[in-house]
PDB file of N, CA and C in Angstrom:
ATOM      1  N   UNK A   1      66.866 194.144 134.114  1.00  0.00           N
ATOM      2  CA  UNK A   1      67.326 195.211 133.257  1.00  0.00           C
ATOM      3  C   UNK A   1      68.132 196.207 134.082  1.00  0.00           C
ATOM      4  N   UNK A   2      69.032 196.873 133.674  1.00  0.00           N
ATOM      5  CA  UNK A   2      69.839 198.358 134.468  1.00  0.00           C
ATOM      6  C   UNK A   2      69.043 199.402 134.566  1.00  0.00           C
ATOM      7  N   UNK A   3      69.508 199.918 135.696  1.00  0.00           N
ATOM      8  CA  UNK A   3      69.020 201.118 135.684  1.00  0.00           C
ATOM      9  C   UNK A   3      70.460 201.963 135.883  1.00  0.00           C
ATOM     10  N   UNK A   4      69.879 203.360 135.051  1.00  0.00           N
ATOM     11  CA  UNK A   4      71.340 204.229 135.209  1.00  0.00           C
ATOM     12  C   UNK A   4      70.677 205.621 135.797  1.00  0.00           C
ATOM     13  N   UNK A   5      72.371 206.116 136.003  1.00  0.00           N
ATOM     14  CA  UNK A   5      72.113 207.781 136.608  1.00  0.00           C
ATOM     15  C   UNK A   5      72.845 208.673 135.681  1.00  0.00           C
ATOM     16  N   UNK A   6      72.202 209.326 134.813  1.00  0.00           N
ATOM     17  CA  UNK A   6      72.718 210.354 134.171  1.00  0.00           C
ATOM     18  C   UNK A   6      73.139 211.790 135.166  1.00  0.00           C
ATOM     19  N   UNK A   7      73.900 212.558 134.731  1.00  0.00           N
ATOM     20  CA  UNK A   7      74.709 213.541 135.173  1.00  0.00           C
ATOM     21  C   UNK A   7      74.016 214.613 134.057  1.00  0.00           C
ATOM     22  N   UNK A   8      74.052 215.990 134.258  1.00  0.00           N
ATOM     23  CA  UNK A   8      73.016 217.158 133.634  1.00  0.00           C
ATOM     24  C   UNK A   8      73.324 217.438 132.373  1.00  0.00           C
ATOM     25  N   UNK A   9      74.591 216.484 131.975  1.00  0.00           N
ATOM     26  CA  UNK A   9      74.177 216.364 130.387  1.00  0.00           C
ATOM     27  C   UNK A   9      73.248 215.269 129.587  1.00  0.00           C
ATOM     28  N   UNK A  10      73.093 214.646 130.189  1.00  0.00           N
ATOM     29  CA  UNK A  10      72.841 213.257 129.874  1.00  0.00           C
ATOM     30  C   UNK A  10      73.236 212.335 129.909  1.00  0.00           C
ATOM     31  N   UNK A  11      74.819 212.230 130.293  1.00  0.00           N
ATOM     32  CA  UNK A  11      76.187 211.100 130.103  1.00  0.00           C
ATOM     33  C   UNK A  11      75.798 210.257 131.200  1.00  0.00           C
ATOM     34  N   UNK A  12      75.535 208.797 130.987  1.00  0.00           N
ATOM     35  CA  UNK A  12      75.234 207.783 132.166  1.00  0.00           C
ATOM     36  C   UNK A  12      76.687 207.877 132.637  1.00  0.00           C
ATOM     37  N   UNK A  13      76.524 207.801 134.064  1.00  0.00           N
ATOM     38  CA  UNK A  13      77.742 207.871 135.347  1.00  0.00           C
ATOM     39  C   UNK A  13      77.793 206.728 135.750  1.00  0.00           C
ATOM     40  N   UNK A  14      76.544 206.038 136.004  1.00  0.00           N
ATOM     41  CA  UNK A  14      76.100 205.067 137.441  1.00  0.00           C
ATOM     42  C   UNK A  14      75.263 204.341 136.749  1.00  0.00           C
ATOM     43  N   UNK A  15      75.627 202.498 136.617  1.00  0.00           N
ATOM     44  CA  UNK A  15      74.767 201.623 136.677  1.00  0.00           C
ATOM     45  C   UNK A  15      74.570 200.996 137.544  1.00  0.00           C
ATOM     46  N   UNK A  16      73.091 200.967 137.615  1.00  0.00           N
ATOM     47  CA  UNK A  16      72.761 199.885 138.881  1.00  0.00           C
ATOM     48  C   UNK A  16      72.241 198.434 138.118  1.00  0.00           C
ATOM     49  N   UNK A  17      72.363 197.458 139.373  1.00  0.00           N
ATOM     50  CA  UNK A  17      71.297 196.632 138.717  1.00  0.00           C
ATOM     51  C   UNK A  17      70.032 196.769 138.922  1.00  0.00           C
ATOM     52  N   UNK A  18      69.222 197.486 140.167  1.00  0.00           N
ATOM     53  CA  UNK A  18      68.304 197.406 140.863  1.00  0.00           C
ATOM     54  C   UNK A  18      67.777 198.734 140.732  1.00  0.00           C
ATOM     55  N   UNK A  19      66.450 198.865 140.659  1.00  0.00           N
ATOM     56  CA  UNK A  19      65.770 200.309 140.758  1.00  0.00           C
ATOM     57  C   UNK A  19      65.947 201.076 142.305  1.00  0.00           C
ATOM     58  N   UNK A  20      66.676 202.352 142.254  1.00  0.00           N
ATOM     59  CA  UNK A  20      66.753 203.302 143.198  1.00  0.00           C
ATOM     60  C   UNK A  20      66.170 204.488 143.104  1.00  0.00           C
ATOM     61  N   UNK A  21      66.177 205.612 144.205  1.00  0.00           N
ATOM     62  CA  UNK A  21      65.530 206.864 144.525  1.00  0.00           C
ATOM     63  C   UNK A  21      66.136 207.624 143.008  1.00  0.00           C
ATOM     64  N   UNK A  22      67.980 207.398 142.433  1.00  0.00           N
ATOM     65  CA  UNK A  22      68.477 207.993 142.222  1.00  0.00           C
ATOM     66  C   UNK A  22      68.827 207.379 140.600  1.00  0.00           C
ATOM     67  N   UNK A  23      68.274 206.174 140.723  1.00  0.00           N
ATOM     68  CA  UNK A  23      68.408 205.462 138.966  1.00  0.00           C
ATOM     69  C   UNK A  23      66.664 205.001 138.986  1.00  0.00           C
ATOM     70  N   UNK A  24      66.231 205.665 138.197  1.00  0.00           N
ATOM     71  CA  UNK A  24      64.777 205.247 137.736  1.00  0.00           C
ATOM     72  C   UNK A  24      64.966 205.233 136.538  1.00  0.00           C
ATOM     73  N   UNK A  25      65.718 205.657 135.608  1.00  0.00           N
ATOM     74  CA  UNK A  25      65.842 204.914 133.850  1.00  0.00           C
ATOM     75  C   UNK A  25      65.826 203.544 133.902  1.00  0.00           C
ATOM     76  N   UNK A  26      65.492 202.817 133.318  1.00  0.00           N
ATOM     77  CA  UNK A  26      65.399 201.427 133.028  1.00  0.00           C
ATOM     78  C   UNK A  26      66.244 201.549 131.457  1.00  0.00           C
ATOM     79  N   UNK A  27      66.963 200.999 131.336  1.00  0.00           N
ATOM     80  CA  UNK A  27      67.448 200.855 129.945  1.00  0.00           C
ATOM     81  C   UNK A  27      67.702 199.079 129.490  1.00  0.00           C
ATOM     82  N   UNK A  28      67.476 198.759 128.091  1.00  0.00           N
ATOM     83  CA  UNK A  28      67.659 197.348 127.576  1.00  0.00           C
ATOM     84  C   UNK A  28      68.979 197.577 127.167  1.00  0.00           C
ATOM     85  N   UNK A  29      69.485 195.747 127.709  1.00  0.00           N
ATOM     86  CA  UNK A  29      70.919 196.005 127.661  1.00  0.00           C
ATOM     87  C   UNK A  29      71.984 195.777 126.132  1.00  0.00           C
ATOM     88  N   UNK A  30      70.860 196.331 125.299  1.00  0.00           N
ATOM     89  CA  UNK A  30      72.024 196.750 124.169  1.00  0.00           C
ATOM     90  C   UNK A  30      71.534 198.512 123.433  1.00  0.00           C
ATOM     91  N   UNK A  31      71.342 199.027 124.642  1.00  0.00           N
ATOM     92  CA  UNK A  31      71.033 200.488 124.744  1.00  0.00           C
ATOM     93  C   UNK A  31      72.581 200.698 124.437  1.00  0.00           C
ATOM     94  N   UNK A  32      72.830 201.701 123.200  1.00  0.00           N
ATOM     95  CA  UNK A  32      74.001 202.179 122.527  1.00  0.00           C
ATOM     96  C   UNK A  32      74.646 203.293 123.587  1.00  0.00           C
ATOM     97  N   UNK A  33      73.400 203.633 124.369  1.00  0.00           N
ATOM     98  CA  UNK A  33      74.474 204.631 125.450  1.00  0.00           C
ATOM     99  C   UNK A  33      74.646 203.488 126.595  1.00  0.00           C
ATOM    100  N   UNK A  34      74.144 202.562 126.642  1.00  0.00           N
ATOM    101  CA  UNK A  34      74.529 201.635 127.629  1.00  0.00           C
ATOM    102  C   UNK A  34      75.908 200.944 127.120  1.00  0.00           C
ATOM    103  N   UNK A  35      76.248 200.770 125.918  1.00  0.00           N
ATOM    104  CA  UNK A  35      77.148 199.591 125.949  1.00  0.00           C
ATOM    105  C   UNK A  35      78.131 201.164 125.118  1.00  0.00           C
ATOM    106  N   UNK A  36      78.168 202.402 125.163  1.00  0.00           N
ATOM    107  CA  UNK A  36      79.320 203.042 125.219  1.00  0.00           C
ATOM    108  C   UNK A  36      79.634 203.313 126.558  1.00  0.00           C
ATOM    109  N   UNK A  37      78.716 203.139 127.221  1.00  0.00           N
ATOM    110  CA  UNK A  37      78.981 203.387 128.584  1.00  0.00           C
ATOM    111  C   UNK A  37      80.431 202.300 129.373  1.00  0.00           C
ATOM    112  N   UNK A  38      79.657 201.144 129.076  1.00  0.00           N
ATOM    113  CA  UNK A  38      80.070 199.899 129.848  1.00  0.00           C
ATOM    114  C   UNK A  38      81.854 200.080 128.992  1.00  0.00           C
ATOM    115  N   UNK A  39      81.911 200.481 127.516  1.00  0.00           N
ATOM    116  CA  UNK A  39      82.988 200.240 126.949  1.00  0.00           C
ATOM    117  C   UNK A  39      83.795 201.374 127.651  1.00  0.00           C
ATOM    118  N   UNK A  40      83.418 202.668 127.978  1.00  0.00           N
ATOM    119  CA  UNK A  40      83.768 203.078 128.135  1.00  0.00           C
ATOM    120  C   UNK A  40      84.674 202.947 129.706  1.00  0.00           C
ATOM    121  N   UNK A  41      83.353 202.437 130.411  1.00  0.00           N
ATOM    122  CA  UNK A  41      84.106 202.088 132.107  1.00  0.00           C
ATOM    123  C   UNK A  41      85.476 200.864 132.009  1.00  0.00           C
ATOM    124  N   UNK A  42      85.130 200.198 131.241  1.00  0.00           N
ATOM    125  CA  UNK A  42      86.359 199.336 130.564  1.00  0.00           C
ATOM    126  C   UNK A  42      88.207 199.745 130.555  1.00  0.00           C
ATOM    127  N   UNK A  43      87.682 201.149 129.390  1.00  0.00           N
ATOM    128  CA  UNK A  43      88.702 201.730 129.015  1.00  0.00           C
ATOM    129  C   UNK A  43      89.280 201.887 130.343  1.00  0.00           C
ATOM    130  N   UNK A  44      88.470 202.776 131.031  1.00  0.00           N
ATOM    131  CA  UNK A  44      88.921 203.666 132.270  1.00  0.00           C
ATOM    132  C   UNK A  44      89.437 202.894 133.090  1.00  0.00           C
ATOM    133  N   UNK A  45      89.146 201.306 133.627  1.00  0.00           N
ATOM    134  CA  UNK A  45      89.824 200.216 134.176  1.00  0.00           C
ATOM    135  C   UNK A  45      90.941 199.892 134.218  1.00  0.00           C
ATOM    136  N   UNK A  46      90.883 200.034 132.253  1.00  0.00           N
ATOM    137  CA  UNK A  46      92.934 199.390 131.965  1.00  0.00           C
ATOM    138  C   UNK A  46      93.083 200.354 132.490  1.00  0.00           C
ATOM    139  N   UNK A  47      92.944 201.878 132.162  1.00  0.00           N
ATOM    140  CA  UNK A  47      94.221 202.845 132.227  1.00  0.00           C
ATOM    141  C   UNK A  47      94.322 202.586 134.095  1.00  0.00           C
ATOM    142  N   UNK A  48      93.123 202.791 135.646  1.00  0.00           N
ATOM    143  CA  UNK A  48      93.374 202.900 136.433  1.00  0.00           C
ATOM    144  C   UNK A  48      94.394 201.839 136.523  1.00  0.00           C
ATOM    145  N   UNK A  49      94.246 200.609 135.891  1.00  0.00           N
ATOM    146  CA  UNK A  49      95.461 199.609 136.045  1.00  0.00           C
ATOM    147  C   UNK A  49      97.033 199.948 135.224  1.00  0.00           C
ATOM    148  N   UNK A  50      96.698 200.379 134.473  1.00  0.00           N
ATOM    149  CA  UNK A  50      97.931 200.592 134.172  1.00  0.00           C
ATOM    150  C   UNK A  50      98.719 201.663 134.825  1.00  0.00           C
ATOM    151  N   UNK A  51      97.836 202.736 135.561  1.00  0.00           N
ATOM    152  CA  UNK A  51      98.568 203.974 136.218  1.00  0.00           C
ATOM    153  C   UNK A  51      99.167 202.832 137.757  1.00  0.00           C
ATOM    154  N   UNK A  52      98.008 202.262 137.829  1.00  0.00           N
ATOM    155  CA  UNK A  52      98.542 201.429 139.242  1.00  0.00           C
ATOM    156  C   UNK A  52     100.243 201.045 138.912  1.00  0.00           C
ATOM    157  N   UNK A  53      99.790 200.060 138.103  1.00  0.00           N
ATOM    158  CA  UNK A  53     101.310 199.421 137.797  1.00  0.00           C
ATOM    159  C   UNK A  53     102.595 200.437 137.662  1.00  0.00           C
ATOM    160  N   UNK A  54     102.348 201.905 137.008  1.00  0.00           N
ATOM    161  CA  UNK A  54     103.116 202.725 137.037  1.00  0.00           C
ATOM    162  C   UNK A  54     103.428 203.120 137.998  1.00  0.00           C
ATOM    163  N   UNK A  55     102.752 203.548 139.401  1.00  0.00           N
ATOM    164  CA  UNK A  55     102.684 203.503 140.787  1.00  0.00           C
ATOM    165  C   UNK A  55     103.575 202.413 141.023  1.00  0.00           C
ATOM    166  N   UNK A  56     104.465 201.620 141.146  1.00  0.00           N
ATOM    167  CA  UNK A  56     105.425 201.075 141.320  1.00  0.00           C
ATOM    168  C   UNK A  56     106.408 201.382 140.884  1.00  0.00           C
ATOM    169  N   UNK A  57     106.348 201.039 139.746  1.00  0.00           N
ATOM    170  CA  UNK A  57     107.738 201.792 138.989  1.00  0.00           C
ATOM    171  C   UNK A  57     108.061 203.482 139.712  1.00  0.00           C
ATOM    172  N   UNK A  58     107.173 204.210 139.980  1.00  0.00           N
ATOM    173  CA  UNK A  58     107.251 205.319 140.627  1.00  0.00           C
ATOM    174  C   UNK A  58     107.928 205.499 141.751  1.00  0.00           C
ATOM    175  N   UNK A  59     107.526 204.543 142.995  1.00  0.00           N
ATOM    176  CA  UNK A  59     107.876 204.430 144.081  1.00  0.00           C
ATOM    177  C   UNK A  59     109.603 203.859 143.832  1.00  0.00           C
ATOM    178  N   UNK A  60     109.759 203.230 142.765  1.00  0.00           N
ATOM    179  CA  UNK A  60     111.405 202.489 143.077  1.00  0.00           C
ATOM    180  C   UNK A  60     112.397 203.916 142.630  1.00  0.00           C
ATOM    181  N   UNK A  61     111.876 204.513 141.794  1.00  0.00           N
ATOM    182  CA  UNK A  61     112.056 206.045 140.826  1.00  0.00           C
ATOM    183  C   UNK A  61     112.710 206.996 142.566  1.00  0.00           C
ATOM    184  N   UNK A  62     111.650 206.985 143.138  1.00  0.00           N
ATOM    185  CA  UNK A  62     111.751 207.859 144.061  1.00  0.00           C
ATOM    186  C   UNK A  62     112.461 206.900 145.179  1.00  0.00           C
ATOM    187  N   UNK A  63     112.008 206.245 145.591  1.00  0.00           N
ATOM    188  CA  UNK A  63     113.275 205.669 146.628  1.00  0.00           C
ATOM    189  C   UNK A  63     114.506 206.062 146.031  1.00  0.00           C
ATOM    190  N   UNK A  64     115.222 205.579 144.670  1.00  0.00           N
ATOM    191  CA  UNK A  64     116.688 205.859 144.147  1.00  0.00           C
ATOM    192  C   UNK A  64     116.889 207.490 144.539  1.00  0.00           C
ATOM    193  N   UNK A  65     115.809 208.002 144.219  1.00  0.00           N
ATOM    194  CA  UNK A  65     115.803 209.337 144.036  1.00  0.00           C
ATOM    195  C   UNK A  65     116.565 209.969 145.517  1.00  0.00           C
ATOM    196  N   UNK A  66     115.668 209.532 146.496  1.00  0.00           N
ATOM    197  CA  UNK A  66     116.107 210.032 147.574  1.00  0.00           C
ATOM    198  C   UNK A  66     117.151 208.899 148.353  1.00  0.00           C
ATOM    199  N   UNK A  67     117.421 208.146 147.692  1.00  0.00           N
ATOM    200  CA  UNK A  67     118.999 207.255 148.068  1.00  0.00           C
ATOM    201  C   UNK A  67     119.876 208.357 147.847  1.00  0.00           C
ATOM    202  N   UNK A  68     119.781 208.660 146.292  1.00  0.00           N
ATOM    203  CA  UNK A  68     121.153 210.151 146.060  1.00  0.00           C
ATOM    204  C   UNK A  68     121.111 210.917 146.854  1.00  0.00           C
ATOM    205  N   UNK A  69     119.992 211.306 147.408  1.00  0.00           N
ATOM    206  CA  UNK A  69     119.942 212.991 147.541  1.00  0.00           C
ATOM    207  C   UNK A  69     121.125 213.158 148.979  1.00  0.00           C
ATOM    208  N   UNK A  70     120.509 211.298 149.499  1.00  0.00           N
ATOM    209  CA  UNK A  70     120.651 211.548 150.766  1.00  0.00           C
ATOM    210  C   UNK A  70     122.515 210.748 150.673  1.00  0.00           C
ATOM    211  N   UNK A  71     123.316 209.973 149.733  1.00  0.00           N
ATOM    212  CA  UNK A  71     124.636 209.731 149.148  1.00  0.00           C
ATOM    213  C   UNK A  71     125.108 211.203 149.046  1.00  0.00           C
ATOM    214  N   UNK A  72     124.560 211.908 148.460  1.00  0.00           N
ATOM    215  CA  UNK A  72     125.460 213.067 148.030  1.00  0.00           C
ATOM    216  C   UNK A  72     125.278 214.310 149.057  1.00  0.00           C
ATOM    217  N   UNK A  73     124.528 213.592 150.358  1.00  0.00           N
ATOM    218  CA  UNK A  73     124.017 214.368 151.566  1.00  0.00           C
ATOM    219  C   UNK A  73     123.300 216.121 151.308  1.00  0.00           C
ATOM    220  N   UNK A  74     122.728 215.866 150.550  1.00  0.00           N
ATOM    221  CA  UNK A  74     122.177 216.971 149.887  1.00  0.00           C
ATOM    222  C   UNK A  74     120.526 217.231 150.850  1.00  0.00           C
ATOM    223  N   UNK A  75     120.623 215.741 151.838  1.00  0.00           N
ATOM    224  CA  UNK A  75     119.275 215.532 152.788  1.00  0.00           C
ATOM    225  C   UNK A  75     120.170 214.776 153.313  1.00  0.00           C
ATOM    226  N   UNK A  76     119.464 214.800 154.880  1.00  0.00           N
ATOM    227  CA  UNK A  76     119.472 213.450 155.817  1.00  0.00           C
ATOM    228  C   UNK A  76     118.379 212.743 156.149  1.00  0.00           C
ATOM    229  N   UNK A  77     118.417 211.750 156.002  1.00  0.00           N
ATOM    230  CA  UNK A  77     117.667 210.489 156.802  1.00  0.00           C
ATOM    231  C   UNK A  77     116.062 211.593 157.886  1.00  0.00           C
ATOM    232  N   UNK A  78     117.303 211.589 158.645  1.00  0.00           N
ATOM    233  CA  UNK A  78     116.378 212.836 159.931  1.00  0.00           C
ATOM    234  C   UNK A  78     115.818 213.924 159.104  1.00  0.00           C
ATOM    235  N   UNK A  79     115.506 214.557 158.313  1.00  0.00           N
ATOM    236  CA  UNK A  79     115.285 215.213 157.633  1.00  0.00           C
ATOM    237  C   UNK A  79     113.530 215.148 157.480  1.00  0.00           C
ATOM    238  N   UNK A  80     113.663 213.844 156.786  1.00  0.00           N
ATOM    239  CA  UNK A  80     112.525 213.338 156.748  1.00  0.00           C
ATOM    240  C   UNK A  80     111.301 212.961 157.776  1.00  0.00           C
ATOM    241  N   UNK A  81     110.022 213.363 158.293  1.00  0.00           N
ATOM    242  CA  UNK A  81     108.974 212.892 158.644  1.00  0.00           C
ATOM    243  C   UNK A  81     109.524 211.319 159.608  1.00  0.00           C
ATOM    244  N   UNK A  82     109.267 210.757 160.921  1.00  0.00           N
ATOM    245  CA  UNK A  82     109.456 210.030 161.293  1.00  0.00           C
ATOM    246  C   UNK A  82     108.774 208.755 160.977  1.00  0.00           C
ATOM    247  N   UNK A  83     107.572 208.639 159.997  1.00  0.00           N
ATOM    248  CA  UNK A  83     107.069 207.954 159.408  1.00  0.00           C
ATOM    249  C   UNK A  83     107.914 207.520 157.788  1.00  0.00           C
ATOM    250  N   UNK A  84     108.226 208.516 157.134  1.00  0.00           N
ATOM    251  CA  UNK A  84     109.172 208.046 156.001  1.00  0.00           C
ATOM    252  C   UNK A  84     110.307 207.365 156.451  1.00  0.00           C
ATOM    253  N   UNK A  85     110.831 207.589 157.461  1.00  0.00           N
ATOM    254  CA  UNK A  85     112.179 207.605 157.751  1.00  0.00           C
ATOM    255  C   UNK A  85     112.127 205.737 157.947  1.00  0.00           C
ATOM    256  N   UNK A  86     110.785 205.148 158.861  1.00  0.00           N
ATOM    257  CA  UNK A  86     110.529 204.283 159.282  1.00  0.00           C
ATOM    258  C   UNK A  86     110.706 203.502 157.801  1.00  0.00           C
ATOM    259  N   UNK A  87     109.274 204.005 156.908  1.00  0.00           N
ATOM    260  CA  UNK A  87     109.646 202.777 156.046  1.00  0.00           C
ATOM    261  C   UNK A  87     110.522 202.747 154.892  1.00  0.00           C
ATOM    262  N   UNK A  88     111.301 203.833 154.869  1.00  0.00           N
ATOM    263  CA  UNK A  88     112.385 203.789 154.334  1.00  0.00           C
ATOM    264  C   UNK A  88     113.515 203.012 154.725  1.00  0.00           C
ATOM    265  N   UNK A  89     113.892 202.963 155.936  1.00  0.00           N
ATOM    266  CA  UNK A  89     114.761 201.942 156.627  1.00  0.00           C
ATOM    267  C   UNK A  89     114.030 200.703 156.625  1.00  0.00           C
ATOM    268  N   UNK A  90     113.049 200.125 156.609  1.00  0.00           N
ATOM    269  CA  UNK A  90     112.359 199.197 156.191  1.00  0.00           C
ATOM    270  C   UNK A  90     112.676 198.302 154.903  1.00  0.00           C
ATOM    271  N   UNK A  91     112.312 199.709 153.754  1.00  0.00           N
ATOM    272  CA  UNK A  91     112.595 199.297 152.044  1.00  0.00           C
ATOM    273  C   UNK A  91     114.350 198.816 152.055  1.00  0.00           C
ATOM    274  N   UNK A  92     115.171 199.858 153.265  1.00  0.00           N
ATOM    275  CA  UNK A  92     116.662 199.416 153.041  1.00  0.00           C
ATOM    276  C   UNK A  92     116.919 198.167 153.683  1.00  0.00           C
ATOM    277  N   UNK A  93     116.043 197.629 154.703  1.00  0.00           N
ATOM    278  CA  UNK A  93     116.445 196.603 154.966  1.00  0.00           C
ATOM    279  C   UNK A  93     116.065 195.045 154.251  1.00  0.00           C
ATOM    280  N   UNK A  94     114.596 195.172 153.215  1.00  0.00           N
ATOM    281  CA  UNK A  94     113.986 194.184 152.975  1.00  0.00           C
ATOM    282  C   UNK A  94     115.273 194.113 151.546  1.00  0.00           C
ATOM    283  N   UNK A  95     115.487 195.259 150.966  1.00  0.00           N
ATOM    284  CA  UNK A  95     116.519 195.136 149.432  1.00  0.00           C
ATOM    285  C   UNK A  95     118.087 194.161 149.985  1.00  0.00           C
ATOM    286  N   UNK A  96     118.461 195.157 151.223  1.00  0.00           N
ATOM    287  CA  UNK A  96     119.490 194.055 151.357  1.00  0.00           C
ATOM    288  C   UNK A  96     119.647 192.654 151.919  1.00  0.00           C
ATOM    289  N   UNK A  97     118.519 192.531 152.419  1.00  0.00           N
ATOM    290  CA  UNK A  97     118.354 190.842 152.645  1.00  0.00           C
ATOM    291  C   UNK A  97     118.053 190.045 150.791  1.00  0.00           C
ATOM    292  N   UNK A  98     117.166 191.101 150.279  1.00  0.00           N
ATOM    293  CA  UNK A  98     116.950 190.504 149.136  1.00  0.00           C
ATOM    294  C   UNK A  98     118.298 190.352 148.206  1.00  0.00           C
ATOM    295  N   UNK A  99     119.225 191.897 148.297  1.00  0.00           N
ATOM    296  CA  UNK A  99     120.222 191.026 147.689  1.00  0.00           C
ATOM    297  C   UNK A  99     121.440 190.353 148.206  1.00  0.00           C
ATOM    298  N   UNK A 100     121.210 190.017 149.569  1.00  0.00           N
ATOM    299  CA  UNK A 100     121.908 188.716 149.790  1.00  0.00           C
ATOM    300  C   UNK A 100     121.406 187.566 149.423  1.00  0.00           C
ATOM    301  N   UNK A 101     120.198 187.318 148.910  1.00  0.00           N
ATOM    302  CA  UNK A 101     119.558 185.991 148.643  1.00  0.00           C
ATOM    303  C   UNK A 101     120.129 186.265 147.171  1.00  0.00           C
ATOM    304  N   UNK A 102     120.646 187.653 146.285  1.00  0.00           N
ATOM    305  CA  UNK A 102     120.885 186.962 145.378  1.00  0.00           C
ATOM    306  C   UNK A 102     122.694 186.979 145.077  1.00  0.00           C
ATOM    307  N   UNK A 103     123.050 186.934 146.053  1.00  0.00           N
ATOM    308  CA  UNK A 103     124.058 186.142 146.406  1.00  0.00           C
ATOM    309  C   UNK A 103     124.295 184.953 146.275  1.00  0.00           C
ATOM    310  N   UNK A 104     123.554 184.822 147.122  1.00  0.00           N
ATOM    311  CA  UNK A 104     123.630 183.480 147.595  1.00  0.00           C
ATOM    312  C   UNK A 104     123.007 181.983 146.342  1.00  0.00           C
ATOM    313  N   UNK A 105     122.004 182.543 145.641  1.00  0.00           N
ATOM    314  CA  UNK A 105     121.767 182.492 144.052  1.00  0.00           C
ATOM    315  C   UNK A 105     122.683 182.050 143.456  1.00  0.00           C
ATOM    316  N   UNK A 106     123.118 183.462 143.115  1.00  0.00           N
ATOM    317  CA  UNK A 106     124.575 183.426 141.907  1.00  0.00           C
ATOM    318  C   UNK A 106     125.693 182.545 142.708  1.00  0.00           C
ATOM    319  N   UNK A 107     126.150 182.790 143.614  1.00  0.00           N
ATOM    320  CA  UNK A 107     127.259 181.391 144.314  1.00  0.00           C
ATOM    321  C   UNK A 107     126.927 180.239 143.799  1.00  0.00           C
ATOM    322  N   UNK A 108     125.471 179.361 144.109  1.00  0.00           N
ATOM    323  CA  UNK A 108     124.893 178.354 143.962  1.00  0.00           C
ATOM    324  C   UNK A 108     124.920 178.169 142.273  1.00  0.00           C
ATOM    325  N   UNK A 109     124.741 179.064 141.104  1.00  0.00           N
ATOM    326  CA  UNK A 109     124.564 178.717 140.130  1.00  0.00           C
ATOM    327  C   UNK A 109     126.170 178.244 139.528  1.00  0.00           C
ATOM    328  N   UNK A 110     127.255 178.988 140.304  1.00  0.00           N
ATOM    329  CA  UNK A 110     128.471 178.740 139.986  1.00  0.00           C
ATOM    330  C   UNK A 110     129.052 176.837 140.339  1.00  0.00           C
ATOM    331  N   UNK A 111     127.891 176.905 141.076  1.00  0.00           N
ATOM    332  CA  UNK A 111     128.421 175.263 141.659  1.00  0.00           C
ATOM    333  C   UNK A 111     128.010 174.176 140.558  1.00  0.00           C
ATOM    334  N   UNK A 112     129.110 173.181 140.059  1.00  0.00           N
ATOM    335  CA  UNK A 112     128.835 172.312 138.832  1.00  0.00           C
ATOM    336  C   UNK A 112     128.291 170.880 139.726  1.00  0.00           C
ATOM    337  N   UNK A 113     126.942 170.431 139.157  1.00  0.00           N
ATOM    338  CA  UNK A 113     127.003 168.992 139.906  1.00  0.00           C
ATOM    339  C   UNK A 113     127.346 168.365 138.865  1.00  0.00           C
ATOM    340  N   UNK A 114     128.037 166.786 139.792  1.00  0.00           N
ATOM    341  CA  UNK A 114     128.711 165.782 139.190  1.00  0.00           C
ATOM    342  C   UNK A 114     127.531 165.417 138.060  1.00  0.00           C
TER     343      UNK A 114
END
């Protein structure tokens, strides 16, 4: 059976499987605060996943971001922390190998075989 840790309202926080110092409730597992609980940690899953995934889209947001700043020299390169600077020249070097591969792609798709 679970054991949980309520917080000073009552709201279970923490399931365990195993009895601790800090979960001594025992609850059966179709306890209605147990399975809003569990639905609830659910919810909270997608969204940490979906913020994750947004966390990418973020990072490409802000690389462009500071591509301009630093095109319209509004910043330099040096400007930046010697750690950004690193994997920023990094991100510029892995994109343009990447788009020479899609170069090299699109050439190849132009080629008709017999």
């Amino acid at each position: 059976m679970p054991y949980v840790v309520r917080d000073a309202s009552g709201q279970i926080v923490k399931l365990l499987a195993e009895k601790s110092p800090e979960a001594t409730e025992e609850l059966q597992p179709g306890d209605p605060a147990l399975l809003a609980f569990l639905v609830q940690a659910r919810e909270d899953g997608g969204l940490q996943n979906a913020l994750a995934a947004s966390d990418l889209d973020m990072i490409r947001v802000l690389e462009d971001l500071i591509a301009i700043l630093i095109d319209k020299r509004i910043i330099v390169l040096t400007d930046l922390p010697p750690q950004a600077q690193q994997k920023l020249s990094r991100r510029y070097e892995l994109r343009s190998k990447l788009a020479d591969l899609g170069e090299i792609v699109a050439d190849m798709d132009e080629v008709s075989l017999p």
